[in-house]
PDB file of N, CA and C in Angstrom:
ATOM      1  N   UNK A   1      12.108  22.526  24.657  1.00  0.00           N
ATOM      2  CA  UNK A   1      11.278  21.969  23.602  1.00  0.00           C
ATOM      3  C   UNK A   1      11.418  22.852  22.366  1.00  0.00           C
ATOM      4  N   UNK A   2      11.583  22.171  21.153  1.00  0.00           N
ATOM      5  CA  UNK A   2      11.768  22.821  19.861  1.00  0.00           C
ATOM      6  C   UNK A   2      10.653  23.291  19.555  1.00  0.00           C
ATOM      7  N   UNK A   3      10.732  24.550  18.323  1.00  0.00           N
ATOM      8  CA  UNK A   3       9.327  25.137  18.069  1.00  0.00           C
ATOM      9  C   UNK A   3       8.569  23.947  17.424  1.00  0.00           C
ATOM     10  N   UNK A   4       9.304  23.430  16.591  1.00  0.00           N
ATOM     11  CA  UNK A   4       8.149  22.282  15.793  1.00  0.00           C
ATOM     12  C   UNK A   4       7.200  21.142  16.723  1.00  0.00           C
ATOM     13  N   UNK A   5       8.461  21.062  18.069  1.00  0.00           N
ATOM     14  CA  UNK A   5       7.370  20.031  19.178  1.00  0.00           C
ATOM     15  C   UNK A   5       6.216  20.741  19.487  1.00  0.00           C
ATOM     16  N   UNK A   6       6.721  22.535  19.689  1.00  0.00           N
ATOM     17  CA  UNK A   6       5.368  22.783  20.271  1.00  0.00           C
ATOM     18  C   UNK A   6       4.445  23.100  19.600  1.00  0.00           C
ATOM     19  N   UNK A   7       4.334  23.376  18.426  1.00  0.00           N
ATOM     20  CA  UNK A   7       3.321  23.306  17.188  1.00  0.00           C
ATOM     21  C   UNK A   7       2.679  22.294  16.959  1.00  0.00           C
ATOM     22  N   UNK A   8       3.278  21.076  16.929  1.00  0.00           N
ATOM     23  CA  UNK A   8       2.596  19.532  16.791  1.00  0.00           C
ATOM     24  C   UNK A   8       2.074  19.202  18.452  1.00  0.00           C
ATOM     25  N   UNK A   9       2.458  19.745  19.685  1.00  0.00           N
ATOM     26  CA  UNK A   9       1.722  19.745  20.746  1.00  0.00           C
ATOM     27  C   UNK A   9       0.479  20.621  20.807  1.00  0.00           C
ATOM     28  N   UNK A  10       0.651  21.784  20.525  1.00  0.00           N
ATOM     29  CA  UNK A  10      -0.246  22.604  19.833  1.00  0.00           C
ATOM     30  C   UNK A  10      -1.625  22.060  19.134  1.00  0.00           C
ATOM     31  N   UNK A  11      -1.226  21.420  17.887  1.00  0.00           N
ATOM     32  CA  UNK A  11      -1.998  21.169  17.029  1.00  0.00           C
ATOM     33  C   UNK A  11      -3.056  19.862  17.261  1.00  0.00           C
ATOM     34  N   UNK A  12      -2.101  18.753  18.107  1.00  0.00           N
ATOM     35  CA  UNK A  12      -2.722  17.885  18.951  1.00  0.00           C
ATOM     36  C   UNK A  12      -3.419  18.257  20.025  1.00  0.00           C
ATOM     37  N   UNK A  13      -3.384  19.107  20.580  1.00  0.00           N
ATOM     38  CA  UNK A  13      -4.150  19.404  21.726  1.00  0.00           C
ATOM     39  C   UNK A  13      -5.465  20.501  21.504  1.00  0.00           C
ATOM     40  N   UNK A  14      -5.405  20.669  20.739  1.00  0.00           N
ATOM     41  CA  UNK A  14      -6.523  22.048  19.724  1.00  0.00           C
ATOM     42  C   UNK A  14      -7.513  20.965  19.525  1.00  0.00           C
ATOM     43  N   UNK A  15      -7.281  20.073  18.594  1.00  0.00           N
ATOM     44  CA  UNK A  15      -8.389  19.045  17.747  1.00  0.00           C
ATOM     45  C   UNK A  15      -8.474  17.657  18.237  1.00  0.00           C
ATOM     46  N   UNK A  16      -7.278  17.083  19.236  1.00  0.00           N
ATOM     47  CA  UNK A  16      -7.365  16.079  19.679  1.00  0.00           C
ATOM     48  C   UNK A  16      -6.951  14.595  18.564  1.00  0.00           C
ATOM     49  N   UNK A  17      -6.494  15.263  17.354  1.00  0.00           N
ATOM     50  CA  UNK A  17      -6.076  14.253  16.670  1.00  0.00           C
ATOM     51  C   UNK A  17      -4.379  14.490  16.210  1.00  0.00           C
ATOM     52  N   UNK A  18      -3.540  13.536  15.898  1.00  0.00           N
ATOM     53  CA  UNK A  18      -2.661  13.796  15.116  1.00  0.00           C
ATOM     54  C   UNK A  18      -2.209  14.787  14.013  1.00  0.00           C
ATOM     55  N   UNK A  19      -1.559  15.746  14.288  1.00  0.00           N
ATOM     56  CA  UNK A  19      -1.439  16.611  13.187  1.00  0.00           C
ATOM     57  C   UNK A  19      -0.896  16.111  11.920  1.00  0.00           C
ATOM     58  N   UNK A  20       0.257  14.906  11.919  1.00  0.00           N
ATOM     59  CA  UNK A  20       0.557  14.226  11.373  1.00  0.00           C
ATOM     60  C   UNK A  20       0.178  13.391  11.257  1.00  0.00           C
ATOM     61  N   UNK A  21       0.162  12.590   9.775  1.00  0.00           N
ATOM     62  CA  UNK A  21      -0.346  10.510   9.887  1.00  0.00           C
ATOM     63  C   UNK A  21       1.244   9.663  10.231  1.00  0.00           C
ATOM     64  N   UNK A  22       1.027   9.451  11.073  1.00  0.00           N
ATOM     65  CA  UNK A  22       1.844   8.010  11.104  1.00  0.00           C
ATOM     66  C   UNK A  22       2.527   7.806  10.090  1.00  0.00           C
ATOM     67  N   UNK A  23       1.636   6.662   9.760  1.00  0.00           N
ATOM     68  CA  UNK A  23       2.156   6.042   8.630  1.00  0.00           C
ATOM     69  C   UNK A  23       2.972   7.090   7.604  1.00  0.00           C
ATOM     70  N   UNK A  24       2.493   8.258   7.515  1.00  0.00           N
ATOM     71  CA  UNK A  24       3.496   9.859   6.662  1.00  0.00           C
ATOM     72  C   UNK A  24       4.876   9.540   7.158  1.00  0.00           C
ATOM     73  N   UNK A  25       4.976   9.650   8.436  1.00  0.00           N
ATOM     74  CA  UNK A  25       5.955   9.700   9.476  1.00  0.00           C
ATOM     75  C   UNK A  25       6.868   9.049   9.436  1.00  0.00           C
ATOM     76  N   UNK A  26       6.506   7.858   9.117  1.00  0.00           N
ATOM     77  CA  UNK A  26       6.484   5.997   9.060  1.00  0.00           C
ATOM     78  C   UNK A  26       7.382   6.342   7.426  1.00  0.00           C
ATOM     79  N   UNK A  27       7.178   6.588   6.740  1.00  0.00           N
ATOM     80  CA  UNK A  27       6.818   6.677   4.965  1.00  0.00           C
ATOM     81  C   UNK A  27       8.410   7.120   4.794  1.00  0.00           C
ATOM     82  N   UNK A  28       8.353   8.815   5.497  1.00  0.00           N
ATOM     83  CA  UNK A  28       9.489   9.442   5.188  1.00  0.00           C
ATOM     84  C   UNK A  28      10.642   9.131   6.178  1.00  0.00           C
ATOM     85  N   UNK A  29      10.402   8.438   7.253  1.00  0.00           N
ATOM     86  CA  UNK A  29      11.847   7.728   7.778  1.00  0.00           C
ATOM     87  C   UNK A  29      12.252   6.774   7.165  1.00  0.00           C
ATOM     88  N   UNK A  30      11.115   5.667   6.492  1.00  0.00           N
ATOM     89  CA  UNK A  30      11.957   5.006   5.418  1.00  0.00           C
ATOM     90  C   UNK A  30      12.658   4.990   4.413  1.00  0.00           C
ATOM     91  N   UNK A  31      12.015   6.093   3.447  1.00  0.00           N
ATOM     92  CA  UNK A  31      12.789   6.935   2.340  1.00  0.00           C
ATOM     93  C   UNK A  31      14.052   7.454   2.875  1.00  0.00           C
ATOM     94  N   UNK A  32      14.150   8.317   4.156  1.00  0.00           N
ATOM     95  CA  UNK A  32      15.810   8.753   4.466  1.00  0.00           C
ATOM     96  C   UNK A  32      16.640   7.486   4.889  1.00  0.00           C
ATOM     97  N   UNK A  33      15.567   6.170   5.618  1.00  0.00           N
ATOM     98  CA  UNK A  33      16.903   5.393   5.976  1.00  0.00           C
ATOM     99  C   UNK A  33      17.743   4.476   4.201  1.00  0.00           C
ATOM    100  N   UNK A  34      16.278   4.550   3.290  1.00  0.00           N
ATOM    101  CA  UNK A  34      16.660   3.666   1.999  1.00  0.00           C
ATOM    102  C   UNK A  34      17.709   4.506   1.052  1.00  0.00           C
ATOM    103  N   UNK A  35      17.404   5.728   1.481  1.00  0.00           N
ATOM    104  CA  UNK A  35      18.131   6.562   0.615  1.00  0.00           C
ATOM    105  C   UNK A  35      19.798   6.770   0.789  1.00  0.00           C
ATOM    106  N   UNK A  36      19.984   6.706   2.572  1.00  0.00           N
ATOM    107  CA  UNK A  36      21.008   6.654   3.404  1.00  0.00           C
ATOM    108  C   UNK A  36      22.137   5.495   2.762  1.00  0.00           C
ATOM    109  N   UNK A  37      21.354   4.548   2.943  1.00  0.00           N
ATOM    110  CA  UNK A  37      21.614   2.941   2.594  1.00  0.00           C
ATOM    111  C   UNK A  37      22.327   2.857   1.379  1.00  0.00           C
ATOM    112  N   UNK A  38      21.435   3.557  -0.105  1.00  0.00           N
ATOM    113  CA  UNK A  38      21.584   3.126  -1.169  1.00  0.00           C
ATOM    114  C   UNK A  38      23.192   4.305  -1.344  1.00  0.00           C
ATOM    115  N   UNK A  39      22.905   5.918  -0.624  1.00  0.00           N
ATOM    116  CA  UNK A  39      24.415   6.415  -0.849  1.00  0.00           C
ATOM    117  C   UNK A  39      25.665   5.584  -0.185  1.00  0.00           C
ATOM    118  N   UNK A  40      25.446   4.536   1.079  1.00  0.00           N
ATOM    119  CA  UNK A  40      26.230   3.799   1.398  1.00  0.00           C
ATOM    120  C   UNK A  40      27.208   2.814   0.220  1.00  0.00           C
ATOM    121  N   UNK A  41      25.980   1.983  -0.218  1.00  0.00           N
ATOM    122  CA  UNK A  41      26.206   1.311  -1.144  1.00  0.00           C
ATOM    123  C   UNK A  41      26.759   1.741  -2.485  1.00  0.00           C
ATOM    124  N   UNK A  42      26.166   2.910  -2.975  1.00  0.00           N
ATOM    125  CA  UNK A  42      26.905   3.863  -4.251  1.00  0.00           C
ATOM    126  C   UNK A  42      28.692   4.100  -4.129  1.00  0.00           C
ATOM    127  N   UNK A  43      28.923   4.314  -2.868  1.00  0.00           N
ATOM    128  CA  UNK A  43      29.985   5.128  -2.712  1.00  0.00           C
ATOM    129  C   UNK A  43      31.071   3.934  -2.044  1.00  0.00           C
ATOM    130  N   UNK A  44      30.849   3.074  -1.626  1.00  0.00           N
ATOM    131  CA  UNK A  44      31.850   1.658  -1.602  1.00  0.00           C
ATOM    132  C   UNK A  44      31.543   0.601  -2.645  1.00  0.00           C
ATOM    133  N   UNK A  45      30.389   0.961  -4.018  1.00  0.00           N
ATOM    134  CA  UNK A  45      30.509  -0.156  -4.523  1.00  0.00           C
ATOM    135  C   UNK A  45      31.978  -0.502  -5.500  1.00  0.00           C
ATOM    136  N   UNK A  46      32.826   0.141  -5.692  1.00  0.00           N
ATOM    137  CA  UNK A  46      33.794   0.039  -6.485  1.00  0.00           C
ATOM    138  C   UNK A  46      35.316  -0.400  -5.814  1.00  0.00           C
ATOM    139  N   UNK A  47      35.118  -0.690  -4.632  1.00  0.00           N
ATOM    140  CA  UNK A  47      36.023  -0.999  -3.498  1.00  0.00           C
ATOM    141  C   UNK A  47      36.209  -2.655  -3.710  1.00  0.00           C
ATOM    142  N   UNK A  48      37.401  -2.695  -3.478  1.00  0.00           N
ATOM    143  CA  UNK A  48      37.579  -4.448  -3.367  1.00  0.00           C
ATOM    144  C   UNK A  48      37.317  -4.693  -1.833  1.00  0.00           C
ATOM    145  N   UNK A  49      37.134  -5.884  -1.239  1.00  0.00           N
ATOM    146  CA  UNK A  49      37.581  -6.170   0.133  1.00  0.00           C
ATOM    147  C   UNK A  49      38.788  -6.357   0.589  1.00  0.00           C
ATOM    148  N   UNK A  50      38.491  -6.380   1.571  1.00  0.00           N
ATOM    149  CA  UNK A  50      39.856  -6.376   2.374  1.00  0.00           C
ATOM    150  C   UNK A  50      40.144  -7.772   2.640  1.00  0.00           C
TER     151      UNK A  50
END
């Protein structure tokens, strides 16, 4: 187990709530997958098809 699991196991088990929100969680996997996406799109937009 990584240190950060056991800190957020840690931190959940101290107070009994989420150390993190969700939806945070939720928020910033979307930003890396939109961001992922849009360098996809940047970097073949000048390509013809095949």
């Amino acid at each position: 187990m990584s240190l950060s699991a056991l800190s957020l196991a840690a931190a959940v088990a101290e107070n009994g709530e989420h150390a993190l929100s969700p939806y945070a969680v939720g928020g910033g996997v979307l930003l890396i997958l939109l961001a992922v996406m849009g360098a996809l799109v940047a970097f073949g937009g000048g390509r013809e098809h095949s």
